[in-house]
N, C-alpha and C. Protein backbone atom coordinates (compact mmCIF):
# COMPACT_ATOMS: atom_id res chain seq x y z
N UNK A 1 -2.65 -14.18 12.38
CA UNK A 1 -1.30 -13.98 11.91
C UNK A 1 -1.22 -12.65 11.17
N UNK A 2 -0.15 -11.48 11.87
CA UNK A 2 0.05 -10.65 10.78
C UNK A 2 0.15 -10.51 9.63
N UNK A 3 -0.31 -9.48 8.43
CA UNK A 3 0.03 -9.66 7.64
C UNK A 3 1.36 -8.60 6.89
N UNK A 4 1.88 -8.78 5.70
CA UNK A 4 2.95 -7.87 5.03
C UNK A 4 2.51 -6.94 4.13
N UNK A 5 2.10 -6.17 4.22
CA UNK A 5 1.61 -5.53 2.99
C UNK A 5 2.58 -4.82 2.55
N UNK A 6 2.54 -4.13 1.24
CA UNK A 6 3.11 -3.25 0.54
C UNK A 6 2.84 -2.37 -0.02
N UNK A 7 3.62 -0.85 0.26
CA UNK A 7 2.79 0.15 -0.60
C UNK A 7 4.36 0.93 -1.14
N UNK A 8 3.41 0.57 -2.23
CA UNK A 8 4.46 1.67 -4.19
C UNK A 8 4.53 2.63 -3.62
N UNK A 9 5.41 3.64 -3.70
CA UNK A 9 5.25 4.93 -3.34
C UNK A 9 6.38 5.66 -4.21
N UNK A 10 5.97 6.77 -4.21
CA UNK A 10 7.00 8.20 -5.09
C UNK A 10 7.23 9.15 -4.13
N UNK A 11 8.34 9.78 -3.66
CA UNK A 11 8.40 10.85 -3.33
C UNK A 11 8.09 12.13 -3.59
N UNK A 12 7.07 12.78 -2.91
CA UNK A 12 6.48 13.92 -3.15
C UNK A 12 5.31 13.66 -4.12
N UNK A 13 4.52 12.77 -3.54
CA UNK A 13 3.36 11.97 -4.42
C UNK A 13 2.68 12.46 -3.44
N UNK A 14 1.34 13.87 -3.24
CA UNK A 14 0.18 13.68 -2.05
C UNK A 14 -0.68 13.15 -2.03
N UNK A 15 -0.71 12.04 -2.95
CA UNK A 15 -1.32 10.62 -3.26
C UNK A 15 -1.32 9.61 -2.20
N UNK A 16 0.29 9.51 -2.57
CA UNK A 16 1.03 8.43 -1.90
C UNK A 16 1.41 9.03 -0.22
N UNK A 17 1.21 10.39 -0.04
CA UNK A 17 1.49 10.82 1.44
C UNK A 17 0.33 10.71 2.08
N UNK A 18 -0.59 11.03 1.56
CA UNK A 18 -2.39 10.25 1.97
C UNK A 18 -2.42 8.83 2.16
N UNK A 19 -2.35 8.19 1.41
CA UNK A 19 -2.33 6.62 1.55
C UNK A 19 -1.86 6.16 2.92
N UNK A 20 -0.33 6.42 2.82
CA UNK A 20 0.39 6.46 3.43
C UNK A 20 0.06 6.75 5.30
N UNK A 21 -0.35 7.99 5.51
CA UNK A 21 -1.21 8.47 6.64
C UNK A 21 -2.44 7.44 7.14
N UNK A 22 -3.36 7.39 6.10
CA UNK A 22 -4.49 6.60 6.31
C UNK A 22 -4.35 5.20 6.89
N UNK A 23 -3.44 4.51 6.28
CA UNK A 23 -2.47 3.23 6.92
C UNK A 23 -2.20 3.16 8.05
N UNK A 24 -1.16 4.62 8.17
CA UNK A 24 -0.84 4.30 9.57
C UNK A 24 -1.98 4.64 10.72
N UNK A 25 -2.94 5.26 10.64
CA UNK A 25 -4.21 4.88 11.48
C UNK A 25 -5.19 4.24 11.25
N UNK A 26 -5.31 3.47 10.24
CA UNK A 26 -6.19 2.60 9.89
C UNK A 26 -5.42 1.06 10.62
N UNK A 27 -3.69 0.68 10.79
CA UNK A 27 -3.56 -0.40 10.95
C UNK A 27 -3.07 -0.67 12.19
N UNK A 28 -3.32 1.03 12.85
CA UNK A 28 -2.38 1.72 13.84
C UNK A 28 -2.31 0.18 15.59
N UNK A 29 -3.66 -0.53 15.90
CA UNK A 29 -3.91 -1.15 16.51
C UNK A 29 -3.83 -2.81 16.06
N UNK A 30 -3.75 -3.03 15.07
CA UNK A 30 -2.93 -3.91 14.48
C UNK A 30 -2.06 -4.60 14.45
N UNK A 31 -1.40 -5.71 14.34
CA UNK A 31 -0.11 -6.39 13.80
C UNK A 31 0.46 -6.21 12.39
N UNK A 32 -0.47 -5.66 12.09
CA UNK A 32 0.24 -6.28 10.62
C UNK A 32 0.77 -5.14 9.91
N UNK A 33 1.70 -5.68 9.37
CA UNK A 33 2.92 -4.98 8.35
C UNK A 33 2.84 -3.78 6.93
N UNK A 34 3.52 -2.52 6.93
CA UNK A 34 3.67 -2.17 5.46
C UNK A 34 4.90 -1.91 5.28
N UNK A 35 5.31 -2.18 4.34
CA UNK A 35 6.73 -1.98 3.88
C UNK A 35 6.55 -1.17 2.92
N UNK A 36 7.08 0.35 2.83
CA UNK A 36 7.21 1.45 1.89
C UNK A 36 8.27 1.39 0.74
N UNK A 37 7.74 0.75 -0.31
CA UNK A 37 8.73 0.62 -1.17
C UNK A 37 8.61 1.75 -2.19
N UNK A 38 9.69 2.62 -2.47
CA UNK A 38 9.60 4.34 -3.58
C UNK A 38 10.10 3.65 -5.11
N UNK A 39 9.07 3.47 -5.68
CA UNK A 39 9.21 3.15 -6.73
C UNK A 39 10.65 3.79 -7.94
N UNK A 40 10.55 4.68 -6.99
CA UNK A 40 11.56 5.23 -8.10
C UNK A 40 13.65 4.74 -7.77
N UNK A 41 13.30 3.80 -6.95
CA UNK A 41 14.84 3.50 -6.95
C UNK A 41 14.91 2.27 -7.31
N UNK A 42 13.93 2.02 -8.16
CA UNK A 42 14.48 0.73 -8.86
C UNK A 42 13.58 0.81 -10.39
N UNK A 43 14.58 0.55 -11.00
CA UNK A 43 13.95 1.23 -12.50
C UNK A 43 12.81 0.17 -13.19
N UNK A 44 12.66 -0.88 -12.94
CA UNK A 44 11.49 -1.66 -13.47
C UNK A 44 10.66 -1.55 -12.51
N UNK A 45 10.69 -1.35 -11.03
CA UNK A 45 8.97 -1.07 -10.39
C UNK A 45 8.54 0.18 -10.89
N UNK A 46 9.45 1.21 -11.19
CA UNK A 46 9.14 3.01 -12.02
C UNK A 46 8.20 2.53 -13.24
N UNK A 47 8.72 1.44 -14.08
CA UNK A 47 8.54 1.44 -15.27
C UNK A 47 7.36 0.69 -15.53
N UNK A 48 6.79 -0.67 -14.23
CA UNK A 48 5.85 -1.13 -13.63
C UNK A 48 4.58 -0.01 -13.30
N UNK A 49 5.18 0.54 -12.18
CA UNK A 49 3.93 1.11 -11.43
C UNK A 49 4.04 2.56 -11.53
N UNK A 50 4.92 3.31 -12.43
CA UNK A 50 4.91 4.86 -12.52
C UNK A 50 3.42 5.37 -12.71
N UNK A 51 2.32 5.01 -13.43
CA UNK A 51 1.12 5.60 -13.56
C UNK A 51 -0.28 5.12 -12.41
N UNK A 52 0.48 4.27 -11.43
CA UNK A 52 0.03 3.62 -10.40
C UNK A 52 -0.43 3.98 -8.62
N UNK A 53 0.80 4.56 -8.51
CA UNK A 53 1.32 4.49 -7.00
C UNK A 53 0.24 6.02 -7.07
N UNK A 54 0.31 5.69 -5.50
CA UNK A 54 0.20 4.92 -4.62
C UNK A 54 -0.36 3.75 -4.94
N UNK A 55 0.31 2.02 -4.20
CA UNK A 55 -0.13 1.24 -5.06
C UNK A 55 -0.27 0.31 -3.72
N UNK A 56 -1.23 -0.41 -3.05
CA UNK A 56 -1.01 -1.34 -1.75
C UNK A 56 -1.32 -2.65 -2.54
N UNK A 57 -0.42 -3.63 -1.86
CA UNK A 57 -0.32 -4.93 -2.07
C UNK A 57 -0.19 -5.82 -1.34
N UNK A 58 -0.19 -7.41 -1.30
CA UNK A 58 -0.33 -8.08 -0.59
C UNK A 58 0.57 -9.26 -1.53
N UNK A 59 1.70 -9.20 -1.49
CA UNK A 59 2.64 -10.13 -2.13
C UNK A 59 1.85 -9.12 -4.03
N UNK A 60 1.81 -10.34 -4.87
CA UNK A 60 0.93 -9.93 -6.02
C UNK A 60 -0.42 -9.34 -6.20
N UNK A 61 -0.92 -9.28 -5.36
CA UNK A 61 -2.35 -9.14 -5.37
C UNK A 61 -2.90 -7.67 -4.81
N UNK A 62 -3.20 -6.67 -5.97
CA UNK A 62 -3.32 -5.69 -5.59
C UNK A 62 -4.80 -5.20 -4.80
N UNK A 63 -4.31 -4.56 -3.60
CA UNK A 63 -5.51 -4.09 -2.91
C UNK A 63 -6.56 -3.28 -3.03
N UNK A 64 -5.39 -2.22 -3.30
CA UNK A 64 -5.92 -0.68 -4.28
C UNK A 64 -4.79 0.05 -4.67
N UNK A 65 -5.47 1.28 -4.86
CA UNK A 65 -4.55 2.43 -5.99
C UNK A 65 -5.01 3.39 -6.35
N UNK A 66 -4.22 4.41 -5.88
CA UNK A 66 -4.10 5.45 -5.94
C UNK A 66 -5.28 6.29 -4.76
N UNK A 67 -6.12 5.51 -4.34
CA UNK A 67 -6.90 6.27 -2.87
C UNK A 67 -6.83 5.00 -1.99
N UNK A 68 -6.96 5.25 -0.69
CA UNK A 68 -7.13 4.02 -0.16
C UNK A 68 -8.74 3.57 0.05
N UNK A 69 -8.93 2.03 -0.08
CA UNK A 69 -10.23 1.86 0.10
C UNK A 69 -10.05 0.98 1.36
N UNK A 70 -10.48 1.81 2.47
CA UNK A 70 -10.56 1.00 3.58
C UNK A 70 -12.12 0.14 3.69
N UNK A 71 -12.75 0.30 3.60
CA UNK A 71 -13.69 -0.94 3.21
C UNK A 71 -12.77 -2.18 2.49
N UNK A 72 -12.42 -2.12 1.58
CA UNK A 72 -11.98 -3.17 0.70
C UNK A 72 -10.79 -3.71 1.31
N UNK A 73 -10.07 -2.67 2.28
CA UNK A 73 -8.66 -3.41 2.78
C UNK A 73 -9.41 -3.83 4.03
N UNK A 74 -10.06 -3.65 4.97
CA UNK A 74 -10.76 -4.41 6.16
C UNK A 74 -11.48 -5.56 5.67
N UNK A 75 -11.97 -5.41 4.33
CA UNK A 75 -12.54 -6.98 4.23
C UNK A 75 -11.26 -8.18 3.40
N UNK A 76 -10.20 -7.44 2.85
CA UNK A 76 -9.13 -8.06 2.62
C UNK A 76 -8.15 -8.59 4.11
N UNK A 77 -8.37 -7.84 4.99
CA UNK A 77 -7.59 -8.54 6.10
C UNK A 77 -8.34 -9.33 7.00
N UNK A 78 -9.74 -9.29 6.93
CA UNK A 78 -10.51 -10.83 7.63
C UNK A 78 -10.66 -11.74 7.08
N UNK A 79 -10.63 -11.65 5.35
CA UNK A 79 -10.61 -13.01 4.76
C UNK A 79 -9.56 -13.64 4.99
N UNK A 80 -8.06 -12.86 5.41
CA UNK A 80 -6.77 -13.28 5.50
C UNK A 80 -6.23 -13.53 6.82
N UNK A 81 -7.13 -13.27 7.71
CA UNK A 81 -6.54 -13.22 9.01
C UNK A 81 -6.60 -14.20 9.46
């Protein structure tokens, strides 16, 4: 079953434009989901995750931050798959 993930993001973050990249070929063969949420248009995820983002998630449960750890997200999506 696919999964949903989520990634914090800021505009003009080359943090968050890395992350971002790495995702999309890391999940490129995949099912499963990211939804790009920009922290900055909603004033409590800013106020949440401003010292954060890039931030990937899985409902609550954070994956990583601020680099991506693809080790840690490949063994997060077989325990879940």
């Amino acid at each position: 079953m696919p999964l949903q993930l989520t990634l914090y993001y800021r505009e003009g973050c080359h943090l968050c434009d890395d992350m971002a990249f790495s995702l999309r070929e890391l999940l490129a063969a995949s099912q499963h989901r990211v939804e790009h949420v920009d922290i900055d248009r909603d004033k409590a995820l800013c106020q949440r995750f401003t010292a954060d983002v890039p931030l990937l998630c899985h409902g609550d449960e954070v994956i990583c931050k601020h680099f991506l750890d693809a080790e840690k997200l490949q063994q997060f999506l077989g325990e879940n798959h």
